[in-house]
PDB file of N, CA and C in Angstrom:
ATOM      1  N   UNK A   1       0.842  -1.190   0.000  1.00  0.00           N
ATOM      2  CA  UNK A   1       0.000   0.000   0.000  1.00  0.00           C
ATOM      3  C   UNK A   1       0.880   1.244   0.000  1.00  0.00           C
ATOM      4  N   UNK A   2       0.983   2.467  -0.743  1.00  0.00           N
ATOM      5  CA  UNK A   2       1.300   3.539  -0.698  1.00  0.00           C
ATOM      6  C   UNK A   2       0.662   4.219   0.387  1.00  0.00           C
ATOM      7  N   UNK A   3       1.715   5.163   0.764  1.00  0.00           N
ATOM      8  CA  UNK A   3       1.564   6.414   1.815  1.00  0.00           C
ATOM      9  C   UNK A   3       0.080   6.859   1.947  1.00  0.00           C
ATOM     10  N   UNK A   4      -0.030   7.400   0.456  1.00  0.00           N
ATOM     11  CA  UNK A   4      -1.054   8.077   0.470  1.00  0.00           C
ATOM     12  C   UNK A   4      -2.493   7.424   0.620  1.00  0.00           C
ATOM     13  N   UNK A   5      -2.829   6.136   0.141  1.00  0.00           N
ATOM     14  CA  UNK A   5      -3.552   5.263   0.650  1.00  0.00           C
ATOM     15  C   UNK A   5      -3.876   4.842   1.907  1.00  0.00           C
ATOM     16  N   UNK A   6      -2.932   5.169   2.837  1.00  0.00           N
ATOM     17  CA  UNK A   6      -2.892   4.630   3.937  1.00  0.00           C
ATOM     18  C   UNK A   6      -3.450   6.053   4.821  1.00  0.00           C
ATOM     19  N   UNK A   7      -2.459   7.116   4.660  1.00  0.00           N
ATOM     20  CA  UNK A   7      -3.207   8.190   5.319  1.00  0.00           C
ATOM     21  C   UNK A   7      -4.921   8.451   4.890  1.00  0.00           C
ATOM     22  N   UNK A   8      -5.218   7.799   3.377  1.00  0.00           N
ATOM     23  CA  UNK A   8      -6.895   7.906   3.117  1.00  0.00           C
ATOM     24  C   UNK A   8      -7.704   6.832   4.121  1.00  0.00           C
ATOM     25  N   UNK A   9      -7.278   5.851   4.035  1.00  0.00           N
ATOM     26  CA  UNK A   9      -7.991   4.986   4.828  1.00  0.00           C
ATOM     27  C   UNK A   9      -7.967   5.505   6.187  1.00  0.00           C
ATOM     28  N   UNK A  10      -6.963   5.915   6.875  1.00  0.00           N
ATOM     29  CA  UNK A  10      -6.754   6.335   8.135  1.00  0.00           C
ATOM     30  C   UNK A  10      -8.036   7.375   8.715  1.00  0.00           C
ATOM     31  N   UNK A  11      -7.969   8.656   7.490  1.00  0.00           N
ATOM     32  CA  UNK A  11      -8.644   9.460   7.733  1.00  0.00           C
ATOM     33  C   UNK A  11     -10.147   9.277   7.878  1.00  0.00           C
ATOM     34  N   UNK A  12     -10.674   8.442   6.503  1.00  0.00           N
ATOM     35  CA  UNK A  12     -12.310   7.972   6.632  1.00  0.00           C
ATOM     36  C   UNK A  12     -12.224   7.437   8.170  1.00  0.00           C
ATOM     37  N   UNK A  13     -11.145   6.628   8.859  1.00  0.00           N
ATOM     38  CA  UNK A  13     -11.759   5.820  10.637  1.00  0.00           C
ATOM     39  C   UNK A  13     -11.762   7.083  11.182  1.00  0.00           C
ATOM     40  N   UNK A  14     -10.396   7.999  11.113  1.00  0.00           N
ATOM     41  CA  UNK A  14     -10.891   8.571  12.253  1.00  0.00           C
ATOM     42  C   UNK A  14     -11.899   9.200  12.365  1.00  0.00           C
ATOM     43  N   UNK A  15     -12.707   9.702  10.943  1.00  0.00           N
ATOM     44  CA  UNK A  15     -14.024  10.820  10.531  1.00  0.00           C
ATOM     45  C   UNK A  15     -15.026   9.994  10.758  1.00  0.00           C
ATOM     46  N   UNK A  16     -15.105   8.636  10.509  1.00  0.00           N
ATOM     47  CA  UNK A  16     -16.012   7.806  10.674  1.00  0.00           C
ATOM     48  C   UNK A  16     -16.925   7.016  11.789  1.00  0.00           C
ATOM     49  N   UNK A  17     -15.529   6.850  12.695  1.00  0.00           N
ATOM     50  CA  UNK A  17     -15.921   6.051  13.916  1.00  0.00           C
ATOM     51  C   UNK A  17     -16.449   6.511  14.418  1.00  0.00           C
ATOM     52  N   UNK A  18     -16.615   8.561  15.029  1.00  0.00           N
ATOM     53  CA  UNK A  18     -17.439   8.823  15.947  1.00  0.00           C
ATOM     54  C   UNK A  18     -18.702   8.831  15.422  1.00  0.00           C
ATOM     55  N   UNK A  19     -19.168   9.055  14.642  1.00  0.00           N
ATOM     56  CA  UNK A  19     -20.174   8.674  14.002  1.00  0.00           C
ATOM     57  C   UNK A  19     -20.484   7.643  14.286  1.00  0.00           C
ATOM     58  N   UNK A  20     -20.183   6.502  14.054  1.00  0.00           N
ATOM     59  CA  UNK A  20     -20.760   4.969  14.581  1.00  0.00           C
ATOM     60  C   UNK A  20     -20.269   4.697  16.369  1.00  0.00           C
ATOM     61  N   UNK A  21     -19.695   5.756  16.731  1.00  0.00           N
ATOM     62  CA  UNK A  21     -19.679   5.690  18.304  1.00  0.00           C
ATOM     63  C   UNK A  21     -21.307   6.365  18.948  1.00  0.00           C
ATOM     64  N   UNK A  22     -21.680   7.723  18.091  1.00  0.00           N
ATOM     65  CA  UNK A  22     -22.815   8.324  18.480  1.00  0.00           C
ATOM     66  C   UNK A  22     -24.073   7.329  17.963  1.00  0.00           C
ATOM     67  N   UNK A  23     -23.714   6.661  17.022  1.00  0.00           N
ATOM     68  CA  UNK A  23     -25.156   5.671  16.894  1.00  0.00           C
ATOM     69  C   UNK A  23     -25.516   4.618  17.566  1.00  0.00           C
ATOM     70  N   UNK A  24     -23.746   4.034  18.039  1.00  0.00           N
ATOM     71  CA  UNK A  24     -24.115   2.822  18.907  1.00  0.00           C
ATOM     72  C   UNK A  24     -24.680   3.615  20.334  1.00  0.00           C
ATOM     73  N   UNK A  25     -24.276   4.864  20.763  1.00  0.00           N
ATOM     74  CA  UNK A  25     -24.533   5.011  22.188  1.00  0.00           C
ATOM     75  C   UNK A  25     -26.210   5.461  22.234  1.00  0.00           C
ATOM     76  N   UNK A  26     -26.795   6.291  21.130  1.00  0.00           N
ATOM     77  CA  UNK A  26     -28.065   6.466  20.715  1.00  0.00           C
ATOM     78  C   UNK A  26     -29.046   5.085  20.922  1.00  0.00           C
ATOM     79  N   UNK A  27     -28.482   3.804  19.680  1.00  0.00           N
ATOM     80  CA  UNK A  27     -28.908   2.409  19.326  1.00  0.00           C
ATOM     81  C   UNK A  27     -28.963   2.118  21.252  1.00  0.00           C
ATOM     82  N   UNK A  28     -28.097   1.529  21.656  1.00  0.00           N
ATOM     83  CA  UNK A  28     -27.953   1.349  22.978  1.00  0.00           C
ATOM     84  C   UNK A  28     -28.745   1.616  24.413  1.00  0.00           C
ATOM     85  N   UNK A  29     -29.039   2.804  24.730  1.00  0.00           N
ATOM     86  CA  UNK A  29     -29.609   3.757  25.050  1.00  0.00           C
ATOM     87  C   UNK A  29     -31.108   3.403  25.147  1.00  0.00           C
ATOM     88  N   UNK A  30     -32.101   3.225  23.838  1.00  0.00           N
ATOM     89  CA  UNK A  30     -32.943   3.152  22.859  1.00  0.00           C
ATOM     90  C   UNK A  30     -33.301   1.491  23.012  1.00  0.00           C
ATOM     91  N   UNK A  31     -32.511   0.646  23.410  1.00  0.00           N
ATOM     92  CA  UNK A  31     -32.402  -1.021  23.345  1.00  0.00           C
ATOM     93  C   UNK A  31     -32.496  -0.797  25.055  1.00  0.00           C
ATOM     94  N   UNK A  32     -32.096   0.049  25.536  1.00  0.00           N
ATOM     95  CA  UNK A  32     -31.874  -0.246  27.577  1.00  0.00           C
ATOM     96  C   UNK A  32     -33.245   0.388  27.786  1.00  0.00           C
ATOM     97  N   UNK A  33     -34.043   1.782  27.155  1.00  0.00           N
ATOM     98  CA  UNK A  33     -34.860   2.219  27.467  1.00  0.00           C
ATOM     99  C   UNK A  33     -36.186   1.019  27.381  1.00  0.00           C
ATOM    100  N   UNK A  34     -36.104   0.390  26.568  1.00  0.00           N
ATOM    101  CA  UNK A  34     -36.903  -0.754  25.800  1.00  0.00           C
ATOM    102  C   UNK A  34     -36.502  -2.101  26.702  1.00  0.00           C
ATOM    103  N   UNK A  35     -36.103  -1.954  27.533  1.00  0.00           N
ATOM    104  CA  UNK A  35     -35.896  -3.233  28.687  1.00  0.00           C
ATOM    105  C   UNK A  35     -35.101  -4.023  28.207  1.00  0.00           C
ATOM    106  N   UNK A  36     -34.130  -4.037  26.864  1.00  0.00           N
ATOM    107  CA  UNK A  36     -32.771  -4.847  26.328  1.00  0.00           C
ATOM    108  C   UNK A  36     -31.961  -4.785  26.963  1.00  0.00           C
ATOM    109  N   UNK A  37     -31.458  -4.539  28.310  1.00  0.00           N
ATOM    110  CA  UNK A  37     -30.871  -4.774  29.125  1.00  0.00           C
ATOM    111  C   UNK A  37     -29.025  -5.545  28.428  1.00  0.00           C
ATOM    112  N   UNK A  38     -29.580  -6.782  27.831  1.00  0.00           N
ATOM    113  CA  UNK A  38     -28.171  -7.167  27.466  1.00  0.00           C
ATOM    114  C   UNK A  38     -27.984  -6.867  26.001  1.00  0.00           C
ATOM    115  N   UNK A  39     -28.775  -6.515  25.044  1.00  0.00           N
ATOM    116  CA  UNK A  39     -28.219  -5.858  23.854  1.00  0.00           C
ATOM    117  C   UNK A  39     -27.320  -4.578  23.943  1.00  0.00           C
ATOM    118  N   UNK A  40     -28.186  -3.653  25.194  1.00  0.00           N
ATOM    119  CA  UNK A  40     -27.741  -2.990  25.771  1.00  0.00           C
ATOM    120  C   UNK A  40     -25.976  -2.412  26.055  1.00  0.00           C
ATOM    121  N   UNK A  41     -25.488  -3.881  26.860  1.00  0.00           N
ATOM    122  CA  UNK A  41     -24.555  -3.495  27.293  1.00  0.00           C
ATOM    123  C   UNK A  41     -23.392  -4.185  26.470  1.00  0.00           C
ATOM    124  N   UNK A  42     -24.108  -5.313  25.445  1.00  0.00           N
ATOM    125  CA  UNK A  42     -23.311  -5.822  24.189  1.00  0.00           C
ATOM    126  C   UNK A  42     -22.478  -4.351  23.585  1.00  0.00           C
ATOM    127  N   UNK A  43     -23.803  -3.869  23.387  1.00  0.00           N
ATOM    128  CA  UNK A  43     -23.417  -2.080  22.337  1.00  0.00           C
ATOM    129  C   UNK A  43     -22.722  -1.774  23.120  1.00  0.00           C
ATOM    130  N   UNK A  44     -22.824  -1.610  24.191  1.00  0.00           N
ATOM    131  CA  UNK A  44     -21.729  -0.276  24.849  1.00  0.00           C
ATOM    132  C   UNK A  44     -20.510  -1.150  25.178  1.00  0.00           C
ATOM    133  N   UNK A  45     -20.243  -2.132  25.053  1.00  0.00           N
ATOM    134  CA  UNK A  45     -18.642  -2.964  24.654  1.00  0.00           C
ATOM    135  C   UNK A  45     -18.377  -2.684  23.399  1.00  0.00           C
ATOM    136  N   UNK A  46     -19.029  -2.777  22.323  1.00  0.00           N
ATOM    137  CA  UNK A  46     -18.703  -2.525  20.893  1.00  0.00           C
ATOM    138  C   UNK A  46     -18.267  -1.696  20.902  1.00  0.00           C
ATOM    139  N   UNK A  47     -19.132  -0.604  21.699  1.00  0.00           N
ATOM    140  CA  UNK A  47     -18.923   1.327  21.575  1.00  0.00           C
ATOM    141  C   UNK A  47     -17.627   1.536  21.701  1.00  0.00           C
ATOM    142  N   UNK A  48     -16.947   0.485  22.980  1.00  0.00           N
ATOM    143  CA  UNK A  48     -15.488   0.908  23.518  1.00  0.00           C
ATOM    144  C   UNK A  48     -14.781   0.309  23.030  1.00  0.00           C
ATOM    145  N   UNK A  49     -14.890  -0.557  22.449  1.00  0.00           N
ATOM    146  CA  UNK A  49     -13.739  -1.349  21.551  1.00  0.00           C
ATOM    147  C   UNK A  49     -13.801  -0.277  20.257  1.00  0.00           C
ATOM    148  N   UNK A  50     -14.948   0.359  19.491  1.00  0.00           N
ATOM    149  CA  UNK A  50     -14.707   1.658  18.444  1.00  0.00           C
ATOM    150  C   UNK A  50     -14.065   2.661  19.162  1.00  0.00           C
ATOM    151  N   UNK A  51     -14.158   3.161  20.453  1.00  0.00           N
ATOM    152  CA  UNK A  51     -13.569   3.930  20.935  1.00  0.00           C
ATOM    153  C   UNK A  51     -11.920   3.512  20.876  1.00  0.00           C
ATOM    154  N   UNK A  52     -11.666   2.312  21.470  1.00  0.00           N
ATOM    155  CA  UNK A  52     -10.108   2.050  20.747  1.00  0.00           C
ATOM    156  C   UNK A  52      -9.436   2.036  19.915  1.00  0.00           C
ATOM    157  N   UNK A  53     -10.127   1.938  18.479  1.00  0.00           N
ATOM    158  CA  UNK A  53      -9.957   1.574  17.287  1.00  0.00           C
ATOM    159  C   UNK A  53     -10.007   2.865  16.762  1.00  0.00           C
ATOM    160  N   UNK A  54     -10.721   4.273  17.525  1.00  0.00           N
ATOM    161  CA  UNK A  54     -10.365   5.344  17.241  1.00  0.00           C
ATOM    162  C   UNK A  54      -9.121   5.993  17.557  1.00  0.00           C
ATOM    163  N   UNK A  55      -8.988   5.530  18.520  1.00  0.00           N
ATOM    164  CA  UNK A  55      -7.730   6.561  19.001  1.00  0.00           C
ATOM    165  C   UNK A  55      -6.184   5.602  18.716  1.00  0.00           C
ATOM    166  N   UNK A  56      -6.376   4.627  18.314  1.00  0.00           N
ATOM    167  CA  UNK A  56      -5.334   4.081  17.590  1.00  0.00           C
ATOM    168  C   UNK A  56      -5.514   4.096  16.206  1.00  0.00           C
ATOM    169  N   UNK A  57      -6.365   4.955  15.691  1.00  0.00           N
ATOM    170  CA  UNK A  57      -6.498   5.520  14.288  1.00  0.00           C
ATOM    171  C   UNK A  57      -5.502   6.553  14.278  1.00  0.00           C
ATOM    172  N   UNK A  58      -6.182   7.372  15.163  1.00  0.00           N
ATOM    173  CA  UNK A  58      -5.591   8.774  15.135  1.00  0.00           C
ATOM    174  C   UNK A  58      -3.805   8.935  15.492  1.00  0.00           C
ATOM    175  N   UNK A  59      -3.239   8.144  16.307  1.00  0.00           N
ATOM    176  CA  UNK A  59      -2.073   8.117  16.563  1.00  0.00           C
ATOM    177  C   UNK A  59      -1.183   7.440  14.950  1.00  0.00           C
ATOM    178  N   UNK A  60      -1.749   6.316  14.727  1.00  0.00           N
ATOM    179  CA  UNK A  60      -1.601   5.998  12.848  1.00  0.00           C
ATOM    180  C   UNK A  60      -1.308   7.148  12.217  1.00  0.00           C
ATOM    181  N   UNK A  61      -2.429   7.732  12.214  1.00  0.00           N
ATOM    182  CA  UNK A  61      -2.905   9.088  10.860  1.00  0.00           C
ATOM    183  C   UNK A  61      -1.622   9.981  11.829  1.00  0.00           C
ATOM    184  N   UNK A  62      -1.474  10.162  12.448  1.00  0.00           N
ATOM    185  CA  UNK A  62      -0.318  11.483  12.874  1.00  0.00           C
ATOM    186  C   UNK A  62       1.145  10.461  12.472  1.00  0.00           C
ATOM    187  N   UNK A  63       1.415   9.233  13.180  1.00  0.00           N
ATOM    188  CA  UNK A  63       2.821   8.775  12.033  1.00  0.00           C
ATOM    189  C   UNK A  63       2.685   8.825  10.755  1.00  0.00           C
ATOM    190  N   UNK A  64       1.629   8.405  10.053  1.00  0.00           N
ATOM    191  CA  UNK A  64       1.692   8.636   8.985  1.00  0.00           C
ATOM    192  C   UNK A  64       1.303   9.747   7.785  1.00  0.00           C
ATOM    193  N   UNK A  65       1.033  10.645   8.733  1.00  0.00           N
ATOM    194  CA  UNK A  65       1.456  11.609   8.191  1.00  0.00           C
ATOM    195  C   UNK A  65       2.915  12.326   8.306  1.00  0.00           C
ATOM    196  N   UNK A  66       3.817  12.334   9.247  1.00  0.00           N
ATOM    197  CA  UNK A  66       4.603  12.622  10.066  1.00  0.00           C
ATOM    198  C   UNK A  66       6.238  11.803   8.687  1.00  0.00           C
ATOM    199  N   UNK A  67       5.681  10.546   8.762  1.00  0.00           N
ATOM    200  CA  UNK A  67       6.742   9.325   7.479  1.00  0.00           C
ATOM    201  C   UNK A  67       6.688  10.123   6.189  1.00  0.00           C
ATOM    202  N   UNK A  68       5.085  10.591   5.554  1.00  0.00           N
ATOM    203  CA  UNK A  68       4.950  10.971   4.740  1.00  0.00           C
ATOM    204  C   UNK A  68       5.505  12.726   4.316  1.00  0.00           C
ATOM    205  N   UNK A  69       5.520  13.604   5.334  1.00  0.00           N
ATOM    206  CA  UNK A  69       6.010  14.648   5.500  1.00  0.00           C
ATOM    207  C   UNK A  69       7.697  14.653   5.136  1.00  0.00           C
ATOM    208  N   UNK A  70       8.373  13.652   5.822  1.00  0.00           N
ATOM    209  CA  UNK A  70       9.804  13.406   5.993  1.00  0.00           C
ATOM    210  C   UNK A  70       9.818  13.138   4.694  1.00  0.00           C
ATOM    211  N   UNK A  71       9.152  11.862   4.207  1.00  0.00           N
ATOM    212  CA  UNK A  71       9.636  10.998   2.550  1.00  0.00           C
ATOM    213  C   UNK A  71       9.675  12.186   1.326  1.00  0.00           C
ATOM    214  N   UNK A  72       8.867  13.312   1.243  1.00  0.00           N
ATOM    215  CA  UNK A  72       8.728  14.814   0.173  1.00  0.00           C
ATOM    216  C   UNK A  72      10.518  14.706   0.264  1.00  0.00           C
ATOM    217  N   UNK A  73      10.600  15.132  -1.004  1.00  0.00           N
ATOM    218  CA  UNK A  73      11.953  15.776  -1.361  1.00  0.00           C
ATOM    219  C   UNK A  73      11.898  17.143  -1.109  1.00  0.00           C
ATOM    220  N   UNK A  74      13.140  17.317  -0.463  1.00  0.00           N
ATOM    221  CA  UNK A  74      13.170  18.847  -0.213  1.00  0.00           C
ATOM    222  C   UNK A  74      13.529  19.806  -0.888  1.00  0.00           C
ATOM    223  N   UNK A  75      12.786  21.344  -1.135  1.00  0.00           N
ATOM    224  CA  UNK A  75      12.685  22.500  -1.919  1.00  0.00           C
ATOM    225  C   UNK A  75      13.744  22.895  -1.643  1.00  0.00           C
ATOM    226  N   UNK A  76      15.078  23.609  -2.552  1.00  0.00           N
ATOM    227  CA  UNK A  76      15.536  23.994  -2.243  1.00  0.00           C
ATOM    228  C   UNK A  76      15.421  25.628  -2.939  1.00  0.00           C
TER     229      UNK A  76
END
């Protein structure tokens, strides 16, 4: 995979996940109000395992942007 591929993919998780963090906690919420009790708390494990998967996005997307910054040939 190229650089630049990688910082694209990077970017859609990190733009993406909270988005599917605010639906699972909405979905969730909405399943506990409704007496789902254990769908419930299924979602809000999912939620935090996306919550991980975010912020080890974001540390990604900053090395790799960081590799990709360095790899440019420099202007002289």
């Amino acid at each position: 995979m190229s650089s630049r591929t990688v910082v694209k993919l990077l970017l859609v998780l990190v733009l993406g996940l909270p988005v599917l963090q605010a639906s699972l906690v909405w979905i969730g919420g909405l399943l506990g109000a409704m007496g789902d009790a254990t769908t419930a708390t299924v979602l809000s494990s999912v939620n935090t395992a996306t919550g991980v998967v975010w912020l080890v996005s974001v540390v990604a997307l900053v090395v790799a942007l960081a590799i990709r910054t360095l790899d440019e040939p420099r202007e002289e």
